[in-house]
PDB file of N, CA and C in Angstrom:
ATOM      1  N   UNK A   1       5.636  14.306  -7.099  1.00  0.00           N
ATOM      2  CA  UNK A   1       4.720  13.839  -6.078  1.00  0.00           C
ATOM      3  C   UNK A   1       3.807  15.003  -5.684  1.00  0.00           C
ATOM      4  N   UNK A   2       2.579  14.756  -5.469  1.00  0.00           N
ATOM      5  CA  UNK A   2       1.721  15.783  -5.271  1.00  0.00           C
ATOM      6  C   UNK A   2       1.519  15.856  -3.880  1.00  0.00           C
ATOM      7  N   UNK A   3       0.876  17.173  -3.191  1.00  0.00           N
ATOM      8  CA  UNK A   3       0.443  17.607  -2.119  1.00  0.00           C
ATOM      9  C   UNK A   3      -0.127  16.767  -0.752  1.00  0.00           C
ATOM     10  N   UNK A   4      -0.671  16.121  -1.654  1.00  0.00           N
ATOM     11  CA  UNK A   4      -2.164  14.548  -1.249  1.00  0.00           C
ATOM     12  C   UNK A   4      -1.248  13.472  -0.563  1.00  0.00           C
ATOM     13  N   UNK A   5      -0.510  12.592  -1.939  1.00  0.00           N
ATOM     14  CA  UNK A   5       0.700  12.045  -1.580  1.00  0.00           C
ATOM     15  C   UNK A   5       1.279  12.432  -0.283  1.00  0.00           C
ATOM     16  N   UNK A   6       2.179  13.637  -0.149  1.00  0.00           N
ATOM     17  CA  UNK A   6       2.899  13.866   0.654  1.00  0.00           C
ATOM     18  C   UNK A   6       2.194  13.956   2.702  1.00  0.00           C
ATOM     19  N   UNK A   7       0.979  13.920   2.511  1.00  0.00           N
ATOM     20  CA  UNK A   7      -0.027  14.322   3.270  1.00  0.00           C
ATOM     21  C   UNK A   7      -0.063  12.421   3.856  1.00  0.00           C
ATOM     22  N   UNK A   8      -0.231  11.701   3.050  1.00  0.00           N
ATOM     23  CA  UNK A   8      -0.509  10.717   3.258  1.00  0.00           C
ATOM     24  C   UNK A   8       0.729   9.784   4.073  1.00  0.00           C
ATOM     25  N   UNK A   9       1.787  10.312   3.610  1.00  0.00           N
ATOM     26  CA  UNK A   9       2.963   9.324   3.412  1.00  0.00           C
ATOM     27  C   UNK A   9       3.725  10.201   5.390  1.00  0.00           C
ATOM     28  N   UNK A  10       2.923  11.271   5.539  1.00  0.00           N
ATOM     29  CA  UNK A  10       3.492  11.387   6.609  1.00  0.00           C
ATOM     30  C   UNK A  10       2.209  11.112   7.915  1.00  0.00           C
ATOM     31  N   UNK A  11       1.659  10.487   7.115  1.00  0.00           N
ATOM     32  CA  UNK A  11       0.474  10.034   8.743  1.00  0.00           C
ATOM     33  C   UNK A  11       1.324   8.594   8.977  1.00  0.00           C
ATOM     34  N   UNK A  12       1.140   7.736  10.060  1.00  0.00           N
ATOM     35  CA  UNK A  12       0.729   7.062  10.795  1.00  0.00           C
ATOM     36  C   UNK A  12      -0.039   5.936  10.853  1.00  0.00           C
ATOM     37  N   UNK A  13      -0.350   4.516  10.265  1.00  0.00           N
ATOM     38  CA  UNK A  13      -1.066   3.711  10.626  1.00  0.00           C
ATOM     39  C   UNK A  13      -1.689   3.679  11.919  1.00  0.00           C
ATOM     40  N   UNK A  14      -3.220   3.176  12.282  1.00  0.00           N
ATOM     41  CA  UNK A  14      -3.696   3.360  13.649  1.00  0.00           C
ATOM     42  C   UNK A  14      -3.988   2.258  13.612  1.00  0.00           C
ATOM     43  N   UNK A  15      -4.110   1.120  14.700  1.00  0.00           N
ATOM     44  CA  UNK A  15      -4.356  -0.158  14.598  1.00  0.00           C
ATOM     45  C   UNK A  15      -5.927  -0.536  14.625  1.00  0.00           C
ATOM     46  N   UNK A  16      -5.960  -1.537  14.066  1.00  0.00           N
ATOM     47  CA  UNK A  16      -7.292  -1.754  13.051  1.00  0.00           C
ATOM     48  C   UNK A  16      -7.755  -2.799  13.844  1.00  0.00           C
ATOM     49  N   UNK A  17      -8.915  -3.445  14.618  1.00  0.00           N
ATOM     50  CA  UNK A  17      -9.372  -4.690  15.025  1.00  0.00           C
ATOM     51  C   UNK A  17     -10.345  -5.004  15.005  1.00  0.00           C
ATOM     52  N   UNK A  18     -10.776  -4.104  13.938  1.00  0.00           N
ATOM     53  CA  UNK A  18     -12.146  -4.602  13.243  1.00  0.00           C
ATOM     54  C   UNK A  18     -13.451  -3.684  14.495  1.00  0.00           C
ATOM     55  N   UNK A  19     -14.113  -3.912  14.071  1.00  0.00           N
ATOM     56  CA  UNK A  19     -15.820  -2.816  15.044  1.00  0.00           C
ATOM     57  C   UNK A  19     -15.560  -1.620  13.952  1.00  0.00           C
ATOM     58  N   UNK A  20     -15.044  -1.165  12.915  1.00  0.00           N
ATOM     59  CA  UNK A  20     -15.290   0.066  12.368  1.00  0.00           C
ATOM     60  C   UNK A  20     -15.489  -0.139  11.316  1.00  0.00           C
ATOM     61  N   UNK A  21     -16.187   0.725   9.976  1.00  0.00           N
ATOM     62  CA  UNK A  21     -16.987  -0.389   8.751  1.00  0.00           C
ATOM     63  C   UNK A  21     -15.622   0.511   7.624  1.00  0.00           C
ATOM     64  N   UNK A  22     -15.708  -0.509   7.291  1.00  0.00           N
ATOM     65  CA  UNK A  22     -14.655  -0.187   5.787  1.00  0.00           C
ATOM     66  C   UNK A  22     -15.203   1.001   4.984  1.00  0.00           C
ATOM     67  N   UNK A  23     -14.066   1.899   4.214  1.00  0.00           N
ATOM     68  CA  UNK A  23     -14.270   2.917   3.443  1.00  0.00           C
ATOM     69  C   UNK A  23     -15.018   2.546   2.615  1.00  0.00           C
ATOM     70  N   UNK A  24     -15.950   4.601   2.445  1.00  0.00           N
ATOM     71  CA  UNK A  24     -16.985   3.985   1.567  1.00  0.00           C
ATOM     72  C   UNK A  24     -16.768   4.033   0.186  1.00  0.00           C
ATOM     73  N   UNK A  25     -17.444   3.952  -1.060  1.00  0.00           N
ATOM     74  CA  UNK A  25     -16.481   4.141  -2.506  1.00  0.00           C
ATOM     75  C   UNK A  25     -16.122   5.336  -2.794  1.00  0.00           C
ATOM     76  N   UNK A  26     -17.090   6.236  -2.383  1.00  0.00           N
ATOM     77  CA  UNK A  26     -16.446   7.590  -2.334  1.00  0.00           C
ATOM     78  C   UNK A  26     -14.764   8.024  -1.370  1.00  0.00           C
ATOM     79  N   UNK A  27     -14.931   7.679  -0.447  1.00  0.00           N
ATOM     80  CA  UNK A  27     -13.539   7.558   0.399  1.00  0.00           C
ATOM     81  C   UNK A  27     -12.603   6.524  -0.408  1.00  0.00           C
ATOM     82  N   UNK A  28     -12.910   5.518  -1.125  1.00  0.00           N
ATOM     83  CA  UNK A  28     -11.791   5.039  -1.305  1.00  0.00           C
ATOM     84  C   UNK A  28     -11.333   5.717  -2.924  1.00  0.00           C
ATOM     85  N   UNK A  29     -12.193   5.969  -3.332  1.00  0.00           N
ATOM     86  CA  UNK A  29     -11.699   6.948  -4.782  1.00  0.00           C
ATOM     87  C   UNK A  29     -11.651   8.205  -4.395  1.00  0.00           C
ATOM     88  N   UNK A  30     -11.182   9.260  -3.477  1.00  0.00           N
ATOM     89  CA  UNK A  30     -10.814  10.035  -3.249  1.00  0.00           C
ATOM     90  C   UNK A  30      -9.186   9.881  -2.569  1.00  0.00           C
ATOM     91  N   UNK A  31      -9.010   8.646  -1.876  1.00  0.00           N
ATOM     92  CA  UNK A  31      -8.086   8.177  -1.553  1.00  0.00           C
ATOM     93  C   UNK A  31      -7.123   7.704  -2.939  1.00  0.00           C
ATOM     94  N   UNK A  32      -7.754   6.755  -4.015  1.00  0.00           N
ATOM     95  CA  UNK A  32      -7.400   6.365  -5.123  1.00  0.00           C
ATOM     96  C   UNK A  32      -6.522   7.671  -5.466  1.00  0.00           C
ATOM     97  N   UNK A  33      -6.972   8.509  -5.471  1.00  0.00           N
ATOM     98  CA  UNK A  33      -6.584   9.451  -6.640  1.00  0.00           C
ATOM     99  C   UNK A  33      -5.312  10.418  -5.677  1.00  0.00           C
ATOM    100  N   UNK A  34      -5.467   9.936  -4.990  1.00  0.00           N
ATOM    101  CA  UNK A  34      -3.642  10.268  -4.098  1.00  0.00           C
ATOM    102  C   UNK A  34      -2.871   9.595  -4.584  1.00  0.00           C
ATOM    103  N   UNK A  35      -2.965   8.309  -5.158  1.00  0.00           N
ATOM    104  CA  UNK A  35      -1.893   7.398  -5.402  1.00  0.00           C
ATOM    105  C   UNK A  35      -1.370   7.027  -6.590  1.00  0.00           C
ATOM    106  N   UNK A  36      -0.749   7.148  -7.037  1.00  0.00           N
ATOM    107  CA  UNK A  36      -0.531   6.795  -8.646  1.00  0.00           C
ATOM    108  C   UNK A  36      -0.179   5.646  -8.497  1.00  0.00           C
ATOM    109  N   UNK A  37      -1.155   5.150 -10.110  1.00  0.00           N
ATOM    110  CA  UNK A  37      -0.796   3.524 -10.691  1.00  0.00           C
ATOM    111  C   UNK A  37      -1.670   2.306  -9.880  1.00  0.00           C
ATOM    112  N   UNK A  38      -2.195   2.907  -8.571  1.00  0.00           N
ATOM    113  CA  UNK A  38      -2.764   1.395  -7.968  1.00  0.00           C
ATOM    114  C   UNK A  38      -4.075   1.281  -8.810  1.00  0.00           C
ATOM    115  N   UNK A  39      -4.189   0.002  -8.278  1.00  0.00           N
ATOM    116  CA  UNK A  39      -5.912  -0.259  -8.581  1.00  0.00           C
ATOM    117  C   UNK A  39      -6.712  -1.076  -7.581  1.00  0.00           C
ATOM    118  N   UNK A  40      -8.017  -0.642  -7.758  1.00  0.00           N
ATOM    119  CA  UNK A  40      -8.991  -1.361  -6.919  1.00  0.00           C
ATOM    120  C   UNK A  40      -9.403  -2.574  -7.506  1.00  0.00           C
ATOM    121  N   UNK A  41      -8.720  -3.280  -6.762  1.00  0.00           N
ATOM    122  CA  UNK A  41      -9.535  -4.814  -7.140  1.00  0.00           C
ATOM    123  C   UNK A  41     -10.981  -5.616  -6.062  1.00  0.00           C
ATOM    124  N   UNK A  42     -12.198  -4.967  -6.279  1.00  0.00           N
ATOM    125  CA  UNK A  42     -12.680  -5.615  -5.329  1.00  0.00           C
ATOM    126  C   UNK A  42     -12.494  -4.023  -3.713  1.00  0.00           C
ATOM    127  N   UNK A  43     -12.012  -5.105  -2.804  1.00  0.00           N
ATOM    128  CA  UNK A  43     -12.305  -5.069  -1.682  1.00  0.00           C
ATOM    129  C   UNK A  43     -10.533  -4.585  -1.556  1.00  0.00           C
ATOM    130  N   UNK A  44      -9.800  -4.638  -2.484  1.00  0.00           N
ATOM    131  CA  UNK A  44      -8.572  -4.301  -1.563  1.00  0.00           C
ATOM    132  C   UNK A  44      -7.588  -3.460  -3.015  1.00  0.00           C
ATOM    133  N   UNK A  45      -6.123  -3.035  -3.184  1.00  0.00           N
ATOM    134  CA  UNK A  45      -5.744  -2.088  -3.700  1.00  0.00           C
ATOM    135  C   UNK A  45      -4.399  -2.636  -4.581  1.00  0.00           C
ATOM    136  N   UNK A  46      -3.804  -2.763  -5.603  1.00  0.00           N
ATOM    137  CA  UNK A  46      -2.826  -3.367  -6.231  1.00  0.00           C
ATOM    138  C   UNK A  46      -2.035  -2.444  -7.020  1.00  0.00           C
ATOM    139  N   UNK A  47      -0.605  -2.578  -6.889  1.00  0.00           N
ATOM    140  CA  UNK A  47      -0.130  -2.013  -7.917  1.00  0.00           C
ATOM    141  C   UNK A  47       1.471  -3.082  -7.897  1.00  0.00           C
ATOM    142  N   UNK A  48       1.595  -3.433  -9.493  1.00  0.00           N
ATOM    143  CA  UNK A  48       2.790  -3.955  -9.713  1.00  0.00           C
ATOM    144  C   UNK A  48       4.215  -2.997 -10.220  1.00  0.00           C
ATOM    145  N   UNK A  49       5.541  -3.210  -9.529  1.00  0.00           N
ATOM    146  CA  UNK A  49       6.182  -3.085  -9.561  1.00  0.00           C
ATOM    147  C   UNK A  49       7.320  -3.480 -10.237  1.00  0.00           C
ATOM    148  N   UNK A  50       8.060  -2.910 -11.299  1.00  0.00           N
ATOM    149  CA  UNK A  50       9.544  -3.425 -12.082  1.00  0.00           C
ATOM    150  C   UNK A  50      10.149  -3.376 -11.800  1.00  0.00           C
ATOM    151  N   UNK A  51      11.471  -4.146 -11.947  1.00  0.00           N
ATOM    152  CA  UNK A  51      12.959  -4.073 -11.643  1.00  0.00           C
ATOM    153  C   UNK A  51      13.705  -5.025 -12.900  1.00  0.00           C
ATOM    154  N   UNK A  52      14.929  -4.094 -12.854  1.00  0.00           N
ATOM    155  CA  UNK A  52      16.033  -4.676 -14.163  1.00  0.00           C
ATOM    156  C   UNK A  52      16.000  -6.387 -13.612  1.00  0.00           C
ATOM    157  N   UNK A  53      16.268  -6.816 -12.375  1.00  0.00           N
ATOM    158  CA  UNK A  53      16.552  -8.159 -11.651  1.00  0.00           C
ATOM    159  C   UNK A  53      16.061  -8.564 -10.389  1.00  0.00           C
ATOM    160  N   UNK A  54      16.569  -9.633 -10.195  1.00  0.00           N
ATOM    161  CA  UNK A  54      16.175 -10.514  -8.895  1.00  0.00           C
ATOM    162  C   UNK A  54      16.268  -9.424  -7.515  1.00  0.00           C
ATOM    163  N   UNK A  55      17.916  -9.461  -7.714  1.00  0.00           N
ATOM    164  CA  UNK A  55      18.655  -8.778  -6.463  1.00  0.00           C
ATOM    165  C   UNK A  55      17.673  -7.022  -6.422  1.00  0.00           C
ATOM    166  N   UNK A  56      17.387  -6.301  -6.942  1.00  0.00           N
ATOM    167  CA  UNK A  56      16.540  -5.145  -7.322  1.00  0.00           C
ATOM    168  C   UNK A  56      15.344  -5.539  -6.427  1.00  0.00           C
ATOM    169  N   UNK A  57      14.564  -6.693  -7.067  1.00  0.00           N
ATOM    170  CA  UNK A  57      13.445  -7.368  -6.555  1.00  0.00           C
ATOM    171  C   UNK A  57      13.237  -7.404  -5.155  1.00  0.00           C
ATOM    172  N   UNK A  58      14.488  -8.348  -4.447  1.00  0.00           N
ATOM    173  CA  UNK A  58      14.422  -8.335  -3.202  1.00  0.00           C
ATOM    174  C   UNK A  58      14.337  -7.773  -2.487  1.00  0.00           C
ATOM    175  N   UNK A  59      15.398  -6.178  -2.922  1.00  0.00           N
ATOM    176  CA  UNK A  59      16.157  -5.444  -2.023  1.00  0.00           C
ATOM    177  C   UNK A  59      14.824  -4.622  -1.268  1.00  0.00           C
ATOM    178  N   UNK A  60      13.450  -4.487  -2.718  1.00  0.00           N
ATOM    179  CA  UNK A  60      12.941  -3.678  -2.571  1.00  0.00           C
ATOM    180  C   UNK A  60      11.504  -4.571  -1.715  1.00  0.00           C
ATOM    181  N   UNK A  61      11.750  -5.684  -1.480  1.00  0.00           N
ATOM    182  CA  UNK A  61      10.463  -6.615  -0.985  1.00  0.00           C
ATOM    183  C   UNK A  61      10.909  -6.518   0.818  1.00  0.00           C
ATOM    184  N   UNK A  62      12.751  -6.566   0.691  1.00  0.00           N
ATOM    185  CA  UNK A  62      12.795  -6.357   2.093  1.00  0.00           C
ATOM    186  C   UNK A  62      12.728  -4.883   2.537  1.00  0.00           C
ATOM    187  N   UNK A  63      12.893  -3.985   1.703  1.00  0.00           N
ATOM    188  CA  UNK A  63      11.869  -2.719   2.470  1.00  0.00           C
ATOM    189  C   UNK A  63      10.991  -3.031   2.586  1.00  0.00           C
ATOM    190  N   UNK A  64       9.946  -3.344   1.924  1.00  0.00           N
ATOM    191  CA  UNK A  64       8.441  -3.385   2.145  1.00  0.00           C
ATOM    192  C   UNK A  64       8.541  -4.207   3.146  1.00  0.00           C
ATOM    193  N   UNK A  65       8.872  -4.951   3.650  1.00  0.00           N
ATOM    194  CA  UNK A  65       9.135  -5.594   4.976  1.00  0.00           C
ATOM    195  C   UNK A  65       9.132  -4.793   6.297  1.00  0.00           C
ATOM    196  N   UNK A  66      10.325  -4.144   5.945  1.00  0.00           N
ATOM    197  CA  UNK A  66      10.713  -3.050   7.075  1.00  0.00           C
ATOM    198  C   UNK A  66       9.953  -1.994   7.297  1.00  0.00           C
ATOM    199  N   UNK A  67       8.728  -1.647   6.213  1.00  0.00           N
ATOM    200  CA  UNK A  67       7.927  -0.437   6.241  1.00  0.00           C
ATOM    201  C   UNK A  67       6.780  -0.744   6.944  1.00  0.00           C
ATOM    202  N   UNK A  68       6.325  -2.443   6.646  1.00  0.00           N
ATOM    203  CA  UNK A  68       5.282  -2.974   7.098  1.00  0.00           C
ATOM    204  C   UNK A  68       5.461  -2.829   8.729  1.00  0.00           C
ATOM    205  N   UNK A  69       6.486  -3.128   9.061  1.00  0.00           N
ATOM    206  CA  UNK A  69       6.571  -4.071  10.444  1.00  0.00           C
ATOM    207  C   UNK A  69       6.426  -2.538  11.173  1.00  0.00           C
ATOM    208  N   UNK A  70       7.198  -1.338  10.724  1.00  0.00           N
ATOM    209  CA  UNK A  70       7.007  -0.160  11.219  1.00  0.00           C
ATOM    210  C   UNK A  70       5.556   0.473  11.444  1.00  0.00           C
ATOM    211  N   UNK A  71       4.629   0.070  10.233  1.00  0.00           N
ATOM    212  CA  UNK A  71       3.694   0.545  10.581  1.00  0.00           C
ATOM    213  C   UNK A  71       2.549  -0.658  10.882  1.00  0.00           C
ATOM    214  N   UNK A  72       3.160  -1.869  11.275  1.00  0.00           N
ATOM    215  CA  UNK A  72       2.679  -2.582  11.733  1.00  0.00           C
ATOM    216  C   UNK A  72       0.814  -3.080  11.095  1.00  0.00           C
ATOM    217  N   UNK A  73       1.419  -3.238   9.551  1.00  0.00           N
ATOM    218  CA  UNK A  73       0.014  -3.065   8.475  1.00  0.00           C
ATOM    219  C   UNK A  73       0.744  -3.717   7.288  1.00  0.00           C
ATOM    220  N   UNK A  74       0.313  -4.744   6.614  1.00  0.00           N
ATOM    221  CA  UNK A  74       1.339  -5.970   6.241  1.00  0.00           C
ATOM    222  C   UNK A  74       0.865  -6.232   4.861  1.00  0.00           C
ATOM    223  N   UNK A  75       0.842  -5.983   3.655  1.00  0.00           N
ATOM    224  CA  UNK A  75       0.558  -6.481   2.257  1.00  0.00           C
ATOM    225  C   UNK A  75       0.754  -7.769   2.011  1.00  0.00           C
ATOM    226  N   UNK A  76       0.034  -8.348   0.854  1.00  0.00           N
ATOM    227  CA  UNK A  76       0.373  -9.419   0.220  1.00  0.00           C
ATOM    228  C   UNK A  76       1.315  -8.972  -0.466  1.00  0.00           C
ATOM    229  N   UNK A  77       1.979 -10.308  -0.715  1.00  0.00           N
ATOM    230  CA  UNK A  77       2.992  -9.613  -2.101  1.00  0.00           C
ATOM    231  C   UNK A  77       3.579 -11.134  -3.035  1.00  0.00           C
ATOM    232  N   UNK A  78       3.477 -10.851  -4.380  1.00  0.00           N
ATOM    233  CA  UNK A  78       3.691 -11.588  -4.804  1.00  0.00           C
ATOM    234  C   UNK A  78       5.430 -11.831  -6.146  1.00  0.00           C
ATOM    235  N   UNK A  79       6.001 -12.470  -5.576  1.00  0.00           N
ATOM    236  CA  UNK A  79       7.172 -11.673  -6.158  1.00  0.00           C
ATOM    237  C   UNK A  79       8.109 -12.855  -7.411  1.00  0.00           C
ATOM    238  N   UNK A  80       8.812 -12.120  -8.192  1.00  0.00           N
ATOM    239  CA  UNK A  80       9.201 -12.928  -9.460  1.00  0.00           C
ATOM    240  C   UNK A  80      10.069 -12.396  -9.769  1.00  0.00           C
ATOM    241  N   UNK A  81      11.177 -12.818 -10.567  1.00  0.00           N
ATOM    242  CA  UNK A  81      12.216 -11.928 -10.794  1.00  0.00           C
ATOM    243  C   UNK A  81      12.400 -10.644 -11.007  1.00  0.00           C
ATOM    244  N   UNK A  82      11.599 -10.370 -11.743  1.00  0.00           N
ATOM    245  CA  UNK A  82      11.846  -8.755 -11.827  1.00  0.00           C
ATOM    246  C   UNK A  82      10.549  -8.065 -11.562  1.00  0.00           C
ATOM    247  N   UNK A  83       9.825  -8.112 -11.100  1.00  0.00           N
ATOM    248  CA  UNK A  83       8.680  -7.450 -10.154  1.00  0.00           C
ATOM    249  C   UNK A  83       8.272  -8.288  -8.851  1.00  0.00           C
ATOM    250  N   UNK A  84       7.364  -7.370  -8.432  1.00  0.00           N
ATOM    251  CA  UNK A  84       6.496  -7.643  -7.001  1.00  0.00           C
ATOM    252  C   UNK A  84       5.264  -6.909  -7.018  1.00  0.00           C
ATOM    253  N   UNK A  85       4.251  -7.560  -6.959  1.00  0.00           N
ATOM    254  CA  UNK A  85       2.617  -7.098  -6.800  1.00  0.00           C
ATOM    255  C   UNK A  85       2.577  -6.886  -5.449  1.00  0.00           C
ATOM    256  N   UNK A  86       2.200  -5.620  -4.872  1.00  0.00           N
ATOM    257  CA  UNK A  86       1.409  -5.362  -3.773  1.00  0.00           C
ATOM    258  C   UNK A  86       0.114  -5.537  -3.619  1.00  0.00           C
ATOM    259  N   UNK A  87      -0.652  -5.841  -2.681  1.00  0.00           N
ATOM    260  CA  UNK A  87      -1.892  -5.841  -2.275  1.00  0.00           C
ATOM    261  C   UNK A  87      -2.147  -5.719  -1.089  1.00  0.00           C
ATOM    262  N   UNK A  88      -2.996  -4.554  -0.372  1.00  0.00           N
ATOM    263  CA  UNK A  88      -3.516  -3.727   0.860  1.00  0.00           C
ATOM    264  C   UNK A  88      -4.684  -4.296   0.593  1.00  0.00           C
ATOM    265  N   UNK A  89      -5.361  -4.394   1.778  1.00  0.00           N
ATOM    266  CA  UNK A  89      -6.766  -5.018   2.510  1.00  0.00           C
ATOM    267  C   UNK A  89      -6.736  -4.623   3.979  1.00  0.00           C
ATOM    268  N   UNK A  90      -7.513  -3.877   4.940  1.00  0.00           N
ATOM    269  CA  UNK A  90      -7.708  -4.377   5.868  1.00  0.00           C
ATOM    270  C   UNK A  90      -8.539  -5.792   6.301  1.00  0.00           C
ATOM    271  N   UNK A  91      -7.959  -6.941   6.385  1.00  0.00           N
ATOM    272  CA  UNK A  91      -8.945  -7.518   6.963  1.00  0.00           C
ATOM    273  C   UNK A  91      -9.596  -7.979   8.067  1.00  0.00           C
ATOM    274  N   UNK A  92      -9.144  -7.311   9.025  1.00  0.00           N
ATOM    275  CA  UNK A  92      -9.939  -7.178  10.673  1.00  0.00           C
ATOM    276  C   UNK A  92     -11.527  -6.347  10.333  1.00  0.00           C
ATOM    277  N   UNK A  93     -11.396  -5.497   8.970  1.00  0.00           N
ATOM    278  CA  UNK A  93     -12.686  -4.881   8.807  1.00  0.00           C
ATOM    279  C   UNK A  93     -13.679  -5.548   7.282  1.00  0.00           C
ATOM    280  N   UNK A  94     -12.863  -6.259   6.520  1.00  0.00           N
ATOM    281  CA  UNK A  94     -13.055  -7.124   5.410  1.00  0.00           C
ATOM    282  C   UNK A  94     -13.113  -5.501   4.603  1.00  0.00           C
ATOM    283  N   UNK A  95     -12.183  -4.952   4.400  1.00  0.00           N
ATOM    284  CA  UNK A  95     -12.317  -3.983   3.070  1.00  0.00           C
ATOM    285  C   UNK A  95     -11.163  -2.990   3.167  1.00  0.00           C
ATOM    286  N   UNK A  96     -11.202  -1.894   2.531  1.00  0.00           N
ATOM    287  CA  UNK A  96     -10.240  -0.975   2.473  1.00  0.00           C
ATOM    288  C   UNK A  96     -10.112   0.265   3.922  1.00  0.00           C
ATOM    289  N   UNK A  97      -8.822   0.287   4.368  1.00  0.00           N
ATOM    290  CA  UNK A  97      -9.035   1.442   5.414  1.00  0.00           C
ATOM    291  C   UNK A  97      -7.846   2.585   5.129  1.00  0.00           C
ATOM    292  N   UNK A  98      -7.832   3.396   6.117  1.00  0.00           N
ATOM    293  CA  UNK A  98      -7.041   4.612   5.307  1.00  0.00           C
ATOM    294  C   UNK A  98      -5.581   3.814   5.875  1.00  0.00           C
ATOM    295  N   UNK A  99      -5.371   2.962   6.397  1.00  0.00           N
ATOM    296  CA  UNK A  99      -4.133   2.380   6.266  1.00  0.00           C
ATOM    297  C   UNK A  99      -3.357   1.980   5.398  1.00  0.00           C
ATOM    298  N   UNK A 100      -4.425   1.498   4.745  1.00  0.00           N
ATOM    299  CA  UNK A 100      -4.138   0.624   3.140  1.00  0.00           C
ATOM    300  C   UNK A 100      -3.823   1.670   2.078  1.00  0.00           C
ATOM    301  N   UNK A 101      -4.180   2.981   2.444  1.00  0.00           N
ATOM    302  CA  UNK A 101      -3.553   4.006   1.260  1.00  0.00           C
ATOM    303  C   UNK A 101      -2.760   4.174   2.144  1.00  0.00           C
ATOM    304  N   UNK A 102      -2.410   4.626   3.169  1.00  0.00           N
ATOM    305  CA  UNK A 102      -0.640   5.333   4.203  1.00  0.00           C
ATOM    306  C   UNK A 102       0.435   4.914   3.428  1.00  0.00           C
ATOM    307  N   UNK A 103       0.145   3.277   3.844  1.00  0.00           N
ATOM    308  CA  UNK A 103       1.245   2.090   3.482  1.00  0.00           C
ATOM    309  C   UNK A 103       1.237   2.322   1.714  1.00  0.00           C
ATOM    310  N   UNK A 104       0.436   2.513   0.822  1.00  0.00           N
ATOM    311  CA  UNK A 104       0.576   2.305  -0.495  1.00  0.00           C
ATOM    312  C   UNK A 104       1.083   3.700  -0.789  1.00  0.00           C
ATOM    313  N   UNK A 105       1.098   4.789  -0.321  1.00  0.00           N
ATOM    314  CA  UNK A 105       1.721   6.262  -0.746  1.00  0.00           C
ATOM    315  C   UNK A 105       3.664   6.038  -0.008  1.00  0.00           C
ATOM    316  N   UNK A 106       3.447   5.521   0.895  1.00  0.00           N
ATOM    317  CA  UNK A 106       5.157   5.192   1.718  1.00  0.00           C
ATOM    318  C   UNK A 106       5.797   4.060   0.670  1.00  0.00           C
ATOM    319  N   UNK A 107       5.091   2.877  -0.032  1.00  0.00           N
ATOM    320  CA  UNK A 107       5.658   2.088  -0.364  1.00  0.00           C
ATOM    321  C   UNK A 107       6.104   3.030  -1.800  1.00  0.00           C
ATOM    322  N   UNK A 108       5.136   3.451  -2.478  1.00  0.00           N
ATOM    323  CA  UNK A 108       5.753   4.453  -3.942  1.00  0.00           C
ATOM    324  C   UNK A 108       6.888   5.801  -3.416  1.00  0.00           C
ATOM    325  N   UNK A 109       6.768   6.073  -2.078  1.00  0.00           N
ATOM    326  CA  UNK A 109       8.049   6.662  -1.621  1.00  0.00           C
ATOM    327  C   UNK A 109       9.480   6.704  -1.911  1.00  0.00           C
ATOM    328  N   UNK A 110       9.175   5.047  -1.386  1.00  0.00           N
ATOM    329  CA  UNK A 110      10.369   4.089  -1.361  1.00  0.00           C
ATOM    330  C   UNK A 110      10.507   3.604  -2.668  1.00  0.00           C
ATOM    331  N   UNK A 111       9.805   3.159  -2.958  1.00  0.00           N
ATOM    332  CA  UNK A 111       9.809   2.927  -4.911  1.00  0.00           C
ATOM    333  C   UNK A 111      10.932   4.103  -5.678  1.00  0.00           C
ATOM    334  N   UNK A 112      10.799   5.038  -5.385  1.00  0.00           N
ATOM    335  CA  UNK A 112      11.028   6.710  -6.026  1.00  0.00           C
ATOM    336  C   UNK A 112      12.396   6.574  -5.526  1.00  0.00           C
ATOM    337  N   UNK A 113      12.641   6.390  -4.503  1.00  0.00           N
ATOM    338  CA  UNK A 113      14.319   6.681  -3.884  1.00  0.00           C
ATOM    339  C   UNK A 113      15.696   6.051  -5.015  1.00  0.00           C
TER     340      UNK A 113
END
């Protein structure tokens, strides 16, 4: 894990309610490149996840649960036996905010454990 990463994964979500304009492409590919494996789709950030099984699957969807609610900043997620797709968006601002990388450097945290 690099420097960037580690920088990221110990900030803080700040709550988002929209009046502030979404990152610009430069901010969000400087952000990108903290994170290994996601991608920009658009307006918001993806990266899929493996597991040998179901029970693997879950265990790791109900962290992302527990990480969300902590930092109170909530992904899509789309889940199947042996993976789960993340997807970050702010949408109180319709685009990417530095929340959406916090939560995506904590969730590959937890991935790693």
């Amino acid at each position: 894990m690099n420097k960037m990463t580690c920088d990221l994964t110990s900030k803080q979500c700040k709550p988002c309610e929209g009046g502030v304009p979404p990152l610009s492409s430069d901010e969000v590919s400087a952000f990108l490149q903290q994170i290994e494996g996601w991608q920009l789709l658009g307006k918001q950030i993806s990266k899929t996840y493996a597991f040998k099984n179901y029970y693997q699957t879950m265990a790791f969807v109900n962290a992302v649960a527990w990480v969300s609610h902590r930092e109170d900043h909530h992904p899509d997620m789309t889940v199947g036996y042996n993976q789960c797709v993340i997807t970050y968006t702010t949408h109180a601002i319709g685009g990417l905010s530095e929340n959406d990388f916090i939560c995506a450097a904590k969730i590959d945290k937890l991935f790693a454990i």
